[in-house]
Structure formats: structure tokens, C-alpha cells
Protein backbone atom coordinates (compact mmCIF):
# COMPACT_ATOMS: atom_id res chain seq x y z
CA UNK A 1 -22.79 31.48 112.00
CA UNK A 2 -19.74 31.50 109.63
CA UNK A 3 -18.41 34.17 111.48
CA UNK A 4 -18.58 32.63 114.91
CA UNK A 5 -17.84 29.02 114.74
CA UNK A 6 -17.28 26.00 112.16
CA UNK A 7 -17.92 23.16 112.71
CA UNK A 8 -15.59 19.84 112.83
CA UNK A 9 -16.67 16.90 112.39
CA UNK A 10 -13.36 15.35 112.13
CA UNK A 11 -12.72 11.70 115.13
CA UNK A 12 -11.86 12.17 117.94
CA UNK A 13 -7.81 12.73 118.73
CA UNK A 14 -8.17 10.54 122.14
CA UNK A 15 -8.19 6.91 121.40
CA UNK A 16 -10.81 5.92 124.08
CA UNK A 17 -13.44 8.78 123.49
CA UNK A 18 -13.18 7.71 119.55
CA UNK A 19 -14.47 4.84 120.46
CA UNK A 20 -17.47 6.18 122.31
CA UNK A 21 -20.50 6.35 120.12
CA UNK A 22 -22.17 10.13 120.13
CA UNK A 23 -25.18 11.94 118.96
CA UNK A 24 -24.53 15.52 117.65
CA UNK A 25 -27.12 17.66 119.48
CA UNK A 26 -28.45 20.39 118.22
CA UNK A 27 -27.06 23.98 118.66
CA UNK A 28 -28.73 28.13 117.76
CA UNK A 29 -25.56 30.50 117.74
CA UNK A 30 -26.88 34.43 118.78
CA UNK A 31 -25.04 37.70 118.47
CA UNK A 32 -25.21 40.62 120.19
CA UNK A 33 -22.75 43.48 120.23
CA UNK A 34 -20.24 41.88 123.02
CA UNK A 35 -19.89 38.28 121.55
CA UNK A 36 -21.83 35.33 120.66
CA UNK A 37 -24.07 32.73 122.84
CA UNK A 38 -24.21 28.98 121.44
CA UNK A 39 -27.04 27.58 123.00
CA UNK A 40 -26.44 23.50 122.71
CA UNK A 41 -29.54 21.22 123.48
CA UNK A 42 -28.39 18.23 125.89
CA UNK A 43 -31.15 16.54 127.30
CA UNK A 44 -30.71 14.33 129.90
CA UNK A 45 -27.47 15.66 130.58
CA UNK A 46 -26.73 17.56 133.84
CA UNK A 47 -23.67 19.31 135.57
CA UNK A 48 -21.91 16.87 137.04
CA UNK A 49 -21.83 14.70 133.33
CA UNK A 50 -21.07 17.87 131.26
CA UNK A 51 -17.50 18.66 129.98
CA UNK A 52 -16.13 21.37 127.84
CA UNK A 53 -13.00 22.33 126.58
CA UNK A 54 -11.23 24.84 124.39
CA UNK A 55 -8.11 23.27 122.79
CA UNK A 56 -5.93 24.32 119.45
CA UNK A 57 -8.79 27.38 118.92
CA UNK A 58 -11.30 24.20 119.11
CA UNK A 59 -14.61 24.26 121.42
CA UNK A 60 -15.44 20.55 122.33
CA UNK A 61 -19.10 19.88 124.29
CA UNK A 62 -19.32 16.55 125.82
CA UNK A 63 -22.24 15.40 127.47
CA UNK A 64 -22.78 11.99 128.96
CA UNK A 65 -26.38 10.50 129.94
CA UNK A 66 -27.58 7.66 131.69
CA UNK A 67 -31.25 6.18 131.04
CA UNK A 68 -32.73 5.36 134.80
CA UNK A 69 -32.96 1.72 136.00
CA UNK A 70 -35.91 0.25 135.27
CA UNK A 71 -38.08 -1.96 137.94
CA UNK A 72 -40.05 -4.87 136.06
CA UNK A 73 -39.68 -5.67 132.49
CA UNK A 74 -39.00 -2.90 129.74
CA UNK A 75 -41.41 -3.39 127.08
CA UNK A 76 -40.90 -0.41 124.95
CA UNK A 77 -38.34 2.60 125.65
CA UNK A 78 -37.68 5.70 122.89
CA UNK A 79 -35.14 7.58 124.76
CA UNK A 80 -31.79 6.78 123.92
CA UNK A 81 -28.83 6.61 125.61
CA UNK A 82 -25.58 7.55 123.67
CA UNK A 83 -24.03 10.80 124.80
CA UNK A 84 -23.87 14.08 123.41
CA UNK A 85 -20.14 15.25 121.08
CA UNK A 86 -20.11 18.11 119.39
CA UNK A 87 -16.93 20.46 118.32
CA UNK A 88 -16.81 23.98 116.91
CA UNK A 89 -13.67 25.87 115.35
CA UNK A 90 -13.63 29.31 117.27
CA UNK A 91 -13.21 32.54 115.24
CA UNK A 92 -10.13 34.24 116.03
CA UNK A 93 -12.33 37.47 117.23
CA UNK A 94 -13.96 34.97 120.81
CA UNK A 95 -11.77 35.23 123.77
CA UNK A 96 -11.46 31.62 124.66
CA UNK A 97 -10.02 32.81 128.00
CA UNK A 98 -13.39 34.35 128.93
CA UNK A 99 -15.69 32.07 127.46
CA UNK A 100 -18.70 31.26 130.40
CA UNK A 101 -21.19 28.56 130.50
CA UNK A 102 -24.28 27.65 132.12
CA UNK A 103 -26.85 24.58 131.88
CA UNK A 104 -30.62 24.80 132.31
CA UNK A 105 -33.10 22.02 131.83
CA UNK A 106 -31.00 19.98 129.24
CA UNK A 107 -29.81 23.06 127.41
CA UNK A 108 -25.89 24.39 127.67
CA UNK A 109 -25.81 28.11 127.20
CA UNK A 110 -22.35 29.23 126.49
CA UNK A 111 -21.20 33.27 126.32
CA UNK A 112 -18.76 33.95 124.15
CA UNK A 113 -17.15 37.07 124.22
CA UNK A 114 -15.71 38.71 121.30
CA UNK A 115 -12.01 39.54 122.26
CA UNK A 116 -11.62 43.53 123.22
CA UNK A 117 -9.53 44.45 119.78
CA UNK A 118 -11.92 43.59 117.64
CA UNK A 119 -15.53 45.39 118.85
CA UNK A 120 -16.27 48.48 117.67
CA UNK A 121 -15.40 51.68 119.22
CA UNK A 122 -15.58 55.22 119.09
CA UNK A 123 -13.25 57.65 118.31
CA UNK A 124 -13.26 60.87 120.09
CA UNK A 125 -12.40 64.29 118.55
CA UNK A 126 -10.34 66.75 120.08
């Protein structure tokens, strides 16, 4: 993972989404020869609530949730409803410009490809 992304955990820069309280969801990184997929684990979260941004060589997830009205009188509820924040320094070898992203059942798949100059290639002999 050290070669992929770091982790910041530094505030917020923007005032009113410091003030926002966030849970840090949890995240697998893969490789494969091409790049890298971060697979970040949102649920509750869906398309229309999910933002994501690359900014200063910085990948920033943000996923906002809503708990469903409730008819009657909650007695007991476990599910939580603070939103999702979680930002990762990008290794100079992603291309930012290419990075893709998909969500499926509460989990945000991102690819991220590794930037052409830096896979490995093969050298022909003439």
C-alpha cells in the first residue's frame, strides 16, 4: 500500500465540510500490472450522495447517508448516520487524469491506472 497511496488524515481545508463530523470507512488497495483498485466500503451511501475528487496529488472520498424516516416511536436503532471522509496521497506513478470509479452495494471501487512511463516494457532487439 505504501507504494500506492498514503493516507492523510490532516482537517479539512473547506471551512464548512470541517465542521461536518465523518467516519473513516474502511478501504483494500489491489494491484495488478496496469494500476491499482481501492475498493472503499460506504454503506448506505449511493450515487447520487457520493463525491470524489483529486486535488494537489490528493484523492478525497466523500460519502453522505441518510437513516430512513421512521413511522411510530424509535426504540432502539444501531445504524448510524454520520457520513463517510476519507483522503489518500496519490503516488506520483497513478494517472489522476484517468482514474475511474464505480459503486456497488455500498462499496466504491476505484481504478487507478498507473501513468504509461512508469509500467514495464519490453525492449526489442534488432
Amino acid at each position: 500500500m505504501n507504494t500506492l497511496v498514503r493516507e492523510n488524515r490532516s482537517s479539512a481545508t473547506n471551512g464548512e465540510r470541517a465542521a461536518e463530523q465523518f467516519i473513516t470507512p474502511a478501504a483494500t488497495v489491489l494491484e495488478n500490472a496496469d494500476g491499482y483498485t481501492l475498493e472503499v466500503e460506504t454503506p448506505g451511501v449511493n450515487k447520487e450522495s457520493l463525491e470524489m475528487w483529486v486535488e494537489n496529488n490528493e484523492l478525497t472520498i466523500l460519502g453522505r447517508r441518510s437513516l430512513p424516516a421512521v413511522e411510530g416511536t424509535l426504540l432502539h436503532r444501531e445504524s448510524r448516520s454520520e457520513n463517510f471522509r476519507r483522503t489518500f496521497e496519490l503516488d506520483p506513478s497513478i494517472d489522476a487524469e484517468k482514474i475511474s470509479a464505480k459503486i456497488e452495494q455500498g462499496v466504491v471501487s476505484l481504478t487507478l491506472p498507473k501513468a504509461e512511463q512508469v509500467k514495464p516494457r519490453k525492449i526489442a532487439v534488432v
